[in-house]
C-alpha atoms as a PDB file:
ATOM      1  CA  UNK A   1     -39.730  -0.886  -0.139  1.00  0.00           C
ATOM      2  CA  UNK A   2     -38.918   0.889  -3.362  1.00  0.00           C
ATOM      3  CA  UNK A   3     -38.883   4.267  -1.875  1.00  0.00           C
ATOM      4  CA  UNK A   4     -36.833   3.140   1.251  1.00  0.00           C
ATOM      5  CA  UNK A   5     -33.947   1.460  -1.350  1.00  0.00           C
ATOM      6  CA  UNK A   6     -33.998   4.495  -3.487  1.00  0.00           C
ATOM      7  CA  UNK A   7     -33.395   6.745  -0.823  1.00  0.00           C
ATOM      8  CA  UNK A   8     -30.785   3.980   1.324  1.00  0.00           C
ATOM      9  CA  UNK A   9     -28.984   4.470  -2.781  1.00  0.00           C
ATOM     10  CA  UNK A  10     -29.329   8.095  -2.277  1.00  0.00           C
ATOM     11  CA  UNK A  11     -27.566   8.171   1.259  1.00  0.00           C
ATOM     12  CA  UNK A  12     -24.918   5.693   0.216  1.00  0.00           C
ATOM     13  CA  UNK A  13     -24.068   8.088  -2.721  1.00  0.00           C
ATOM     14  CA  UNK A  14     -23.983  11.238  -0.597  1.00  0.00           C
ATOM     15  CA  UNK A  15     -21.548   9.765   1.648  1.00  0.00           C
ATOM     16  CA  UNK A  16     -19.353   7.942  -0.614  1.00  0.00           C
ATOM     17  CA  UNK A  17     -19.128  11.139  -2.771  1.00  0.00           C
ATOM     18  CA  UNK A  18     -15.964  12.676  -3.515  1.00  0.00           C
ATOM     19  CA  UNK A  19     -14.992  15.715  -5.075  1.00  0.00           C
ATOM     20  CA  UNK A  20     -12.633  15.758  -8.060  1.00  0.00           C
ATOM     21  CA  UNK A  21      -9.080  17.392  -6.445  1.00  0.00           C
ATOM     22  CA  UNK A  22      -7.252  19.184  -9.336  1.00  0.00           C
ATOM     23  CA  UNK A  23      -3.630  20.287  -8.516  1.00  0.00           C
ATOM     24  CA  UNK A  24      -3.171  23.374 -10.598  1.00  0.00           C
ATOM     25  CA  UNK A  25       0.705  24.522 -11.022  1.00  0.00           C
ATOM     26  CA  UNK A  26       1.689  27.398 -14.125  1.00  0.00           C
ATOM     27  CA  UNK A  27       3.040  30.706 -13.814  1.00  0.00           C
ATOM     28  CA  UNK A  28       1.594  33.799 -13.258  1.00  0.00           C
ATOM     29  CA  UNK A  29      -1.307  33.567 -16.233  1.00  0.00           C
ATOM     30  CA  UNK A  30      -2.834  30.674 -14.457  1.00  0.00           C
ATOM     31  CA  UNK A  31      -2.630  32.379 -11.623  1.00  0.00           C
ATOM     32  CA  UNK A  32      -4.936  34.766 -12.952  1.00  0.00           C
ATOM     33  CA  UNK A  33      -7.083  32.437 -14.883  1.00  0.00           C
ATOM     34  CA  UNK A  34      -7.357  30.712 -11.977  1.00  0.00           C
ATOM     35  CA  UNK A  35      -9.485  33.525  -9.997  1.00  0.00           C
ATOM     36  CA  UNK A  36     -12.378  31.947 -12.372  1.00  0.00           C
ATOM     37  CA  UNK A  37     -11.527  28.398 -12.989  1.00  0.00           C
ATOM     38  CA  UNK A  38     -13.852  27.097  -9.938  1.00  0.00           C
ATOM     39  CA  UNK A  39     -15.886  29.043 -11.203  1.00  0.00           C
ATOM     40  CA  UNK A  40     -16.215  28.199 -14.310  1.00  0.00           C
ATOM     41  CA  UNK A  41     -15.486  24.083 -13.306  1.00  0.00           C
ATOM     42  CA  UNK A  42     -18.209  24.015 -10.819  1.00  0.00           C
ATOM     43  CA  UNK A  43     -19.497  21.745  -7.679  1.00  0.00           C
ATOM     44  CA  UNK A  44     -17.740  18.597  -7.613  1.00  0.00           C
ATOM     45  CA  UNK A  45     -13.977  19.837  -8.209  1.00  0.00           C
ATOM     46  CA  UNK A  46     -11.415  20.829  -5.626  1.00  0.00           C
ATOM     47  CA  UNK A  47      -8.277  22.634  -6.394  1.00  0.00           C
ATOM     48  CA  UNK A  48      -5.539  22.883  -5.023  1.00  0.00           C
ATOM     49  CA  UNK A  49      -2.177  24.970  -5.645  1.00  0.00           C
ATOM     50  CA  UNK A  50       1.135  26.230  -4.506  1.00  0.00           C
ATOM     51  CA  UNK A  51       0.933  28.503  -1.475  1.00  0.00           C
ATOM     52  CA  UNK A  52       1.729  31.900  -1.493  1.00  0.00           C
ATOM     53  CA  UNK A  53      -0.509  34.223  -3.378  1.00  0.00           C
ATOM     54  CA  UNK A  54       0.155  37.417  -1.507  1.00  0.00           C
ATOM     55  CA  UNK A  55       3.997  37.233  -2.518  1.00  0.00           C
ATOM     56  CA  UNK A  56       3.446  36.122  -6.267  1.00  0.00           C
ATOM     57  CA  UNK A  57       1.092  39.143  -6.923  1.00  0.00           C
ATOM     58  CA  UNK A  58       3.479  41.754  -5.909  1.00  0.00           C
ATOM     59  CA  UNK A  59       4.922  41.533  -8.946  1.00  0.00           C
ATOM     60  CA  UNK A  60       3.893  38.760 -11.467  1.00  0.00           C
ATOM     61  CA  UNK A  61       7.292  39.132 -13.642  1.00  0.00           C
ATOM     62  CA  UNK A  62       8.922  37.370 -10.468  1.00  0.00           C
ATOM     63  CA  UNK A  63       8.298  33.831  -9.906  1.00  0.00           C
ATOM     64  CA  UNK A  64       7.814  33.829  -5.907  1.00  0.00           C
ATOM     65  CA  UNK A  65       5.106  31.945  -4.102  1.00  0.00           C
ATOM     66  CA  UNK A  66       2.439  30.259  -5.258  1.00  0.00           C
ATOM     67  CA  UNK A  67       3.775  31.032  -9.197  1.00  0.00           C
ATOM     68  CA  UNK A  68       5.274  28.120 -10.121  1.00  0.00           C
ATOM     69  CA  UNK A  69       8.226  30.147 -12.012  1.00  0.00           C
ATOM     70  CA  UNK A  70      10.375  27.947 -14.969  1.00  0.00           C
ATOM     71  CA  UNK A  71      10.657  24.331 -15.405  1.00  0.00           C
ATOM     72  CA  UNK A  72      13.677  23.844 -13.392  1.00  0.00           C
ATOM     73  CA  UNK A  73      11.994  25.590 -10.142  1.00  0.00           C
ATOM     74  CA  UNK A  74       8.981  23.220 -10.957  1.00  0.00           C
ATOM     75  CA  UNK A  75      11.210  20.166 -10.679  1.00  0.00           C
ATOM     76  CA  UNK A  76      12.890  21.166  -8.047  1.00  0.00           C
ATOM     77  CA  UNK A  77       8.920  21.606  -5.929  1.00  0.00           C
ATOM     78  CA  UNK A  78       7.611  18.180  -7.494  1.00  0.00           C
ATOM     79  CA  UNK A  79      10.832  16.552  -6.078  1.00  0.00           C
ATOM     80  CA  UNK A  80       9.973  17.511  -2.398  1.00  0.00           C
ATOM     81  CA  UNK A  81       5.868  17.624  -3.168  1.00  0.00           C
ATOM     82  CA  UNK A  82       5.828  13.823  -4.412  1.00  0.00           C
ATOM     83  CA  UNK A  83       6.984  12.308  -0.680  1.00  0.00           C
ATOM     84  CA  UNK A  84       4.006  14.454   0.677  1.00  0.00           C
ATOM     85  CA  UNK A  85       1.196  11.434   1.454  1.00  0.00           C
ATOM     86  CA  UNK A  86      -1.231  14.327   0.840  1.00  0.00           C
ATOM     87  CA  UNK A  87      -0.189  15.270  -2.247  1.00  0.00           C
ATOM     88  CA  UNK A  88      -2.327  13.053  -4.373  1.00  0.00           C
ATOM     89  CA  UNK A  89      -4.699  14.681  -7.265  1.00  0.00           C
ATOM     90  CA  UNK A  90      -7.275  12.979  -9.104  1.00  0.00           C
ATOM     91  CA  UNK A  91      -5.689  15.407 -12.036  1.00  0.00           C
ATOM     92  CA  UNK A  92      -2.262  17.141 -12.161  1.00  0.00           C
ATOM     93  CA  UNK A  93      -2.231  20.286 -14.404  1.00  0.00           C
ATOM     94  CA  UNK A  94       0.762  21.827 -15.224  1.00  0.00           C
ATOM     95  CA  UNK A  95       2.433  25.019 -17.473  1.00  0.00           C
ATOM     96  CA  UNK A  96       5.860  26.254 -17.290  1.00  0.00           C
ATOM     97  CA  UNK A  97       7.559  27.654 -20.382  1.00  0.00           C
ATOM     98  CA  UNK A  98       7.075  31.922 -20.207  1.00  0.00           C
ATOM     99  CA  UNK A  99       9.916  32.056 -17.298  1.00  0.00           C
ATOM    100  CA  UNK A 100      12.297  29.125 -19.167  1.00  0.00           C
ATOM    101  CA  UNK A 101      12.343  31.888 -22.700  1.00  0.00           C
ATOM    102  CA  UNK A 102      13.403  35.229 -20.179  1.00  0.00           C
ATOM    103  CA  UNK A 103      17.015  36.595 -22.023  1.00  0.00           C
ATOM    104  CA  UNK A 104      19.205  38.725 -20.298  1.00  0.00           C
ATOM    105  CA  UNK A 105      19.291  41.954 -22.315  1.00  0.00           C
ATOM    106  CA  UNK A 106      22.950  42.595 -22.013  1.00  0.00           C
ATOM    107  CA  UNK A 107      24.237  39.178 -22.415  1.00  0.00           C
ATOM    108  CA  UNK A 108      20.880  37.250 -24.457  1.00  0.00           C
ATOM    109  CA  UNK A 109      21.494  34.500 -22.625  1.00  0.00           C
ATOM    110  CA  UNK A 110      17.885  32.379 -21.986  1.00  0.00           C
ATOM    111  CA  UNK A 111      17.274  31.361 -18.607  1.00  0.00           C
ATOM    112  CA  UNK A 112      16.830  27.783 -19.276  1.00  0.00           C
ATOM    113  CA  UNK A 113      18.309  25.927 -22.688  1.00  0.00           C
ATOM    114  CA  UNK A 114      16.146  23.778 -24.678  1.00  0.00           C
ATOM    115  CA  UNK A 115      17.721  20.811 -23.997  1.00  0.00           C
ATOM    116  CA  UNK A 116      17.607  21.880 -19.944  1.00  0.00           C
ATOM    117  CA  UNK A 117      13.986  22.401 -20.735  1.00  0.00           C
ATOM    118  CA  UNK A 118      13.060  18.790 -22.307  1.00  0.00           C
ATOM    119  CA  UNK A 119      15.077  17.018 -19.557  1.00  0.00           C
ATOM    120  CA  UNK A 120      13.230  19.233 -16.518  1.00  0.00           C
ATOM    121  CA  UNK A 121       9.880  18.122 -18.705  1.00  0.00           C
ATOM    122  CA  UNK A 122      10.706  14.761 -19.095  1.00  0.00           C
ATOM    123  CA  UNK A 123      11.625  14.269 -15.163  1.00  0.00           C
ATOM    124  CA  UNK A 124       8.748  16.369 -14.303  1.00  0.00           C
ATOM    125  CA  UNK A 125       6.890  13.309 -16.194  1.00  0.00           C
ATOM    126  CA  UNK A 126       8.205  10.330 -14.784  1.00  0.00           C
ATOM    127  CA  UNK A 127       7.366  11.954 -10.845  1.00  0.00           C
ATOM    128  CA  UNK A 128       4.074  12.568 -11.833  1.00  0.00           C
ATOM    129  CA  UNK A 129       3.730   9.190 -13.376  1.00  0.00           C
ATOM    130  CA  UNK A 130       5.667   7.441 -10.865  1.00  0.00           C
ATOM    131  CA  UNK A 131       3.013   8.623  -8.538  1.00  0.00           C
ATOM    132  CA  UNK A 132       0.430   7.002 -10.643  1.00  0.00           C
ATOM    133  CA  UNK A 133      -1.190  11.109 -11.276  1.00  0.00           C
ATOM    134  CA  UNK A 134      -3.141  11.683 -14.182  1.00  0.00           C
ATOM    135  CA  UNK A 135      -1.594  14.832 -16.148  1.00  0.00           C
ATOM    136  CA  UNK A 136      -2.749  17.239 -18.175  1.00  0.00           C
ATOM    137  CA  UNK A 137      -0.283  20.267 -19.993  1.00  0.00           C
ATOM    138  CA  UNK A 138      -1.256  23.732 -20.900  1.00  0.00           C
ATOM    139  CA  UNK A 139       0.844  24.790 -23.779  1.00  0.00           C
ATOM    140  CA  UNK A 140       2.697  28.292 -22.250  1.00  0.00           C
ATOM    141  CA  UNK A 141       0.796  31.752 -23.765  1.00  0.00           C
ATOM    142  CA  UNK A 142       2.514  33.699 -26.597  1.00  0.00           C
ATOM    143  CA  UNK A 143       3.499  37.552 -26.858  1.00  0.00           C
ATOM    144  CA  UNK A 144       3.701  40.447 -28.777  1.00  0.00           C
ATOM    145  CA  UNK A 145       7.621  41.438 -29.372  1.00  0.00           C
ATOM    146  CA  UNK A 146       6.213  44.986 -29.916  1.00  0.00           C
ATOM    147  CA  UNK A 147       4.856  44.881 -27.100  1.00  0.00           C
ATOM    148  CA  UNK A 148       6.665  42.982 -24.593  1.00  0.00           C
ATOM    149  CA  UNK A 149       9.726  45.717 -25.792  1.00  0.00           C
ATOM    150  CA  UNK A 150       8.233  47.867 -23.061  1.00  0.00           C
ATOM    151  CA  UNK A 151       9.587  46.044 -20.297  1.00  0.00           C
ATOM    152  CA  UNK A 152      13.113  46.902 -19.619  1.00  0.00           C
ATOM    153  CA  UNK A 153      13.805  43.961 -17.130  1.00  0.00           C
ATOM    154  CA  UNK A 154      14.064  41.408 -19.513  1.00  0.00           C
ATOM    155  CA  UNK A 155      13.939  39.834 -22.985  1.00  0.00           C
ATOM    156  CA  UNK A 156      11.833  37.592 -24.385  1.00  0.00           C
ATOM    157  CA  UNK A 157      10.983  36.575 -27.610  1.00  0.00           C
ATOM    158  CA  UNK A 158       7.227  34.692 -29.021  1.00  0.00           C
ATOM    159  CA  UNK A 159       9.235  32.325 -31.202  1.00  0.00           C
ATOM    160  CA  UNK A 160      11.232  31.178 -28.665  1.00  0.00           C
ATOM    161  CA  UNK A 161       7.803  30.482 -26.775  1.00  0.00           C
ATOM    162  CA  UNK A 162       6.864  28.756 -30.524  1.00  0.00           C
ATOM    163  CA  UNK A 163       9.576  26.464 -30.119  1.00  0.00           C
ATOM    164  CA  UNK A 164       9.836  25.877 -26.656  1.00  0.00           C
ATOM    165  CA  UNK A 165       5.620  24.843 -26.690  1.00  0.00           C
ATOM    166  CA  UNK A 166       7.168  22.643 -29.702  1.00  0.00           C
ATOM    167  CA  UNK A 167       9.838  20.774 -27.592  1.00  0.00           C
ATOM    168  CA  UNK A 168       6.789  20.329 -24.775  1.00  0.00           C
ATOM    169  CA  UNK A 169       4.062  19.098 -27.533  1.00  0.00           C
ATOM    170  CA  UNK A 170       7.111  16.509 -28.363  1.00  0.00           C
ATOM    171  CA  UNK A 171       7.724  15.376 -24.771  1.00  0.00           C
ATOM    172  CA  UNK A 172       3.789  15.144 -23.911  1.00  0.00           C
ATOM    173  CA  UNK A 173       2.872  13.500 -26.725  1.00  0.00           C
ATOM    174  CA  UNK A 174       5.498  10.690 -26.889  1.00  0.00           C
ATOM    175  CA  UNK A 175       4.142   9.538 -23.023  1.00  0.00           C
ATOM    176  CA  UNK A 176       0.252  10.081 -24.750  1.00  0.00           C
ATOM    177  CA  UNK A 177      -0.505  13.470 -21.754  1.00  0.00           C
ATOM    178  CA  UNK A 178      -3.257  15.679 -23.102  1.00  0.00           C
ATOM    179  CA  UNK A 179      -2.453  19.006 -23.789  1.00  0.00           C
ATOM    180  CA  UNK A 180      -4.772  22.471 -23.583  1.00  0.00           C
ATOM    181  CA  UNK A 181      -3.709  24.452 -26.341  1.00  0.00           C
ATOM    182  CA  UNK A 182      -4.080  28.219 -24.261  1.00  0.00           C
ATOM    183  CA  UNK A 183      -1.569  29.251 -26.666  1.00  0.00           C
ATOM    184  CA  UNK A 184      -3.868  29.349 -30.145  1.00  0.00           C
ATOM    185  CA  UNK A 185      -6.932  29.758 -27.792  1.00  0.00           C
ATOM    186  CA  UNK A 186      -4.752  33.605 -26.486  1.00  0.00           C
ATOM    187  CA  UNK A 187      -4.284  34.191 -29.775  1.00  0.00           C
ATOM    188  CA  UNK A 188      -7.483  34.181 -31.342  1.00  0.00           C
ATOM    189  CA  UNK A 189      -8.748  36.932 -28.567  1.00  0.00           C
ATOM    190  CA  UNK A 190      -7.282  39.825 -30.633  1.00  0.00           C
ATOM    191  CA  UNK A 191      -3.900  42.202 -30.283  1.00  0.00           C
ATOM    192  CA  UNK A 192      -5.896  44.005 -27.386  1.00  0.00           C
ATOM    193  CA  UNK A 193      -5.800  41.250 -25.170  1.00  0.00           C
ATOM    194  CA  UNK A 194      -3.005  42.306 -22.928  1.00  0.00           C
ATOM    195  CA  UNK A 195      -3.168  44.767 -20.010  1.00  0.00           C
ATOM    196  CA  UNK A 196       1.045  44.672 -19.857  1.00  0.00           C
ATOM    197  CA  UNK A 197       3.968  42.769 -22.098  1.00  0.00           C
ATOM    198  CA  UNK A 198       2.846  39.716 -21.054  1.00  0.00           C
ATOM    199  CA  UNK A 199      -0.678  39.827 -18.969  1.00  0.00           C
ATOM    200  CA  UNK A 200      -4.324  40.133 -19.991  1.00  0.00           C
ATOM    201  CA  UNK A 201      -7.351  41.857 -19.398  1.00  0.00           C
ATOM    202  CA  UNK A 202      -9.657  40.400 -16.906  1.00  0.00           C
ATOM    203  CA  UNK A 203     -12.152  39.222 -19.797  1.00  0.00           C
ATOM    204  CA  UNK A 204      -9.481  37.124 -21.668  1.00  0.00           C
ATOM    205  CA  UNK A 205      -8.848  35.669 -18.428  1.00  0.00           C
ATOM    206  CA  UNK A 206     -12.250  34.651 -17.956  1.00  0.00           C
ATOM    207  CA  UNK A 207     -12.782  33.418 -21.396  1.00  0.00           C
ATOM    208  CA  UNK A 208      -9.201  31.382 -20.790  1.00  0.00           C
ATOM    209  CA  UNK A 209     -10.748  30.298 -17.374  1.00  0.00           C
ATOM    210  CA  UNK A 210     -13.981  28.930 -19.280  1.00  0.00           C
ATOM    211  CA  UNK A 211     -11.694  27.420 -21.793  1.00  0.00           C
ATOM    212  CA  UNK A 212      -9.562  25.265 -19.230  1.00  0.00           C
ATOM    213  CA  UNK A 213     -12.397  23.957 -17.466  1.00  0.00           C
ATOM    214  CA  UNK A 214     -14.459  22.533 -20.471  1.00  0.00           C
ATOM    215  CA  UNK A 215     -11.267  20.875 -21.487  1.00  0.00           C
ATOM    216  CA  UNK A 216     -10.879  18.921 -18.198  1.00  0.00           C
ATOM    217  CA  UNK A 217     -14.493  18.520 -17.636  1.00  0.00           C
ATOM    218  CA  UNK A 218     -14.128  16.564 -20.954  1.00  0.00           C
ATOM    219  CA  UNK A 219     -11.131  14.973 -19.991  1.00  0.00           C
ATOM    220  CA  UNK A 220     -13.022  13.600 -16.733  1.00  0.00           C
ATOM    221  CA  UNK A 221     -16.164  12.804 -18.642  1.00  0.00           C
ATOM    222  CA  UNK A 222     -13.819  10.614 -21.148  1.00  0.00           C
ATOM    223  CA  UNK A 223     -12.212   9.177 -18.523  1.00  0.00           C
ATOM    224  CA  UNK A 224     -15.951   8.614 -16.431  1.00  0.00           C
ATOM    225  CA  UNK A 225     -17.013   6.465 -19.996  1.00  0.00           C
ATOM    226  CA  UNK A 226     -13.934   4.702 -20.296  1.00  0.00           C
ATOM    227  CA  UNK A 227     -13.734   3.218 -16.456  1.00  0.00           C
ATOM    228  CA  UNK A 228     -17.815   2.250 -16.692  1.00  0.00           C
END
């Protein structure tokens, strides 16, 4: 009797099991991270993402496809994703910031203001939350001015990414969303990091990828104690 209600336990699990669906939305770092997050996350998890690979890797500087581009193109996909029945995540992570801080190089005007930026953040928020989606924020990867000089297409400056992570840390944390700090974790890998202005070699990637998914295996094992 003992063996038939341990394995009766056993089947009911198995077909009551679920895996954990992240929906994954940044720009084009995550995208590349991304190659190894189910990797790195493991059996159990899901994700899920934007369509449109093929487009956005033609060339990562444009946000096309499944790259999720700056905050007000993110809004503007959330708006018409939320009335999709199907779009429901047991975990919503999100990054925008790197296309928001682009400056026209005649003109240095930034492609989306800082108070633009807080507002698309904190609307962002409430359809998430309105949704009843857990959230988690990855605070947008920094450059190297020297560096990022190279391209001619466009400007962009690391302490506008500084403050811009600063105005995203303020919105997050007033509404209690955990945040992945990819910024200081890019940093620490060293100056040789990137493989372009703004890109990085397929071992940071990796290492960012490993980095991501202990912080929401955490997160889920938190929230796992917390429900019991």
């Amino acid at each position: 009797m003992v063996i038939v209600a341990t394995c009766l336990a056993a089947l009911t699990s198995f077909v009551n099991y679920k895996p954990f669906r992240l929906f994954v939305l940044g720009d084009s770092i995550s995208l590349q991270y991304g190659a190894d997050l189910g990797k790195y996350l493991g059996d159990g998890f899901i994700i899920e993402r934007k369509t449109g690979d093929s487009i956005a890797f033609k060339n990562l500087d444009i946000p096309v496809g499944s790259n999720g581009g700056d905050s007000r193109m993110v809004l503007k996909y959330l708006k018409s994703k939320v009335n999709d029945p199907s779009f429901n995540p047991d975990l919503f992570v999100l990054n925008c910031g790197l296309h928001d801080v682009k400056k026209d190089p005649t003109t240095g005007k930034i492609a989306v203001e800082e108070a633009d930026y807080r507002s698309n953040l904190e609307q962002i928020y409430k359809l998430i939350s309105q949704k009843k989606i857990p959230m988690m924020w990855v605070r947008t990867t920094g450059i190297i001015d020297s560096i990022h000089r190279r391209n001619k297409g466009f400007n962009r400056f690391n302490k506008d990414i500084q403050r811009y992570n600063n105005i995203a840390d303020e919105v997050f944390t007033s509404h209690q969303v955990p945040e992945i700090d990819l910024y200081a974790f890019t940093e620490a890998q060293g100056d040789n990091r990137f493989v372009d202005h703004a890109h990085y070699t397929p071992e940071v990637r990796k290492l960012q990828a490993a980095y991501i998914a202990g912080s929401i295996r955490l997160w889920k094992q938190t929230l796992n104690f917390k429900t019991k």
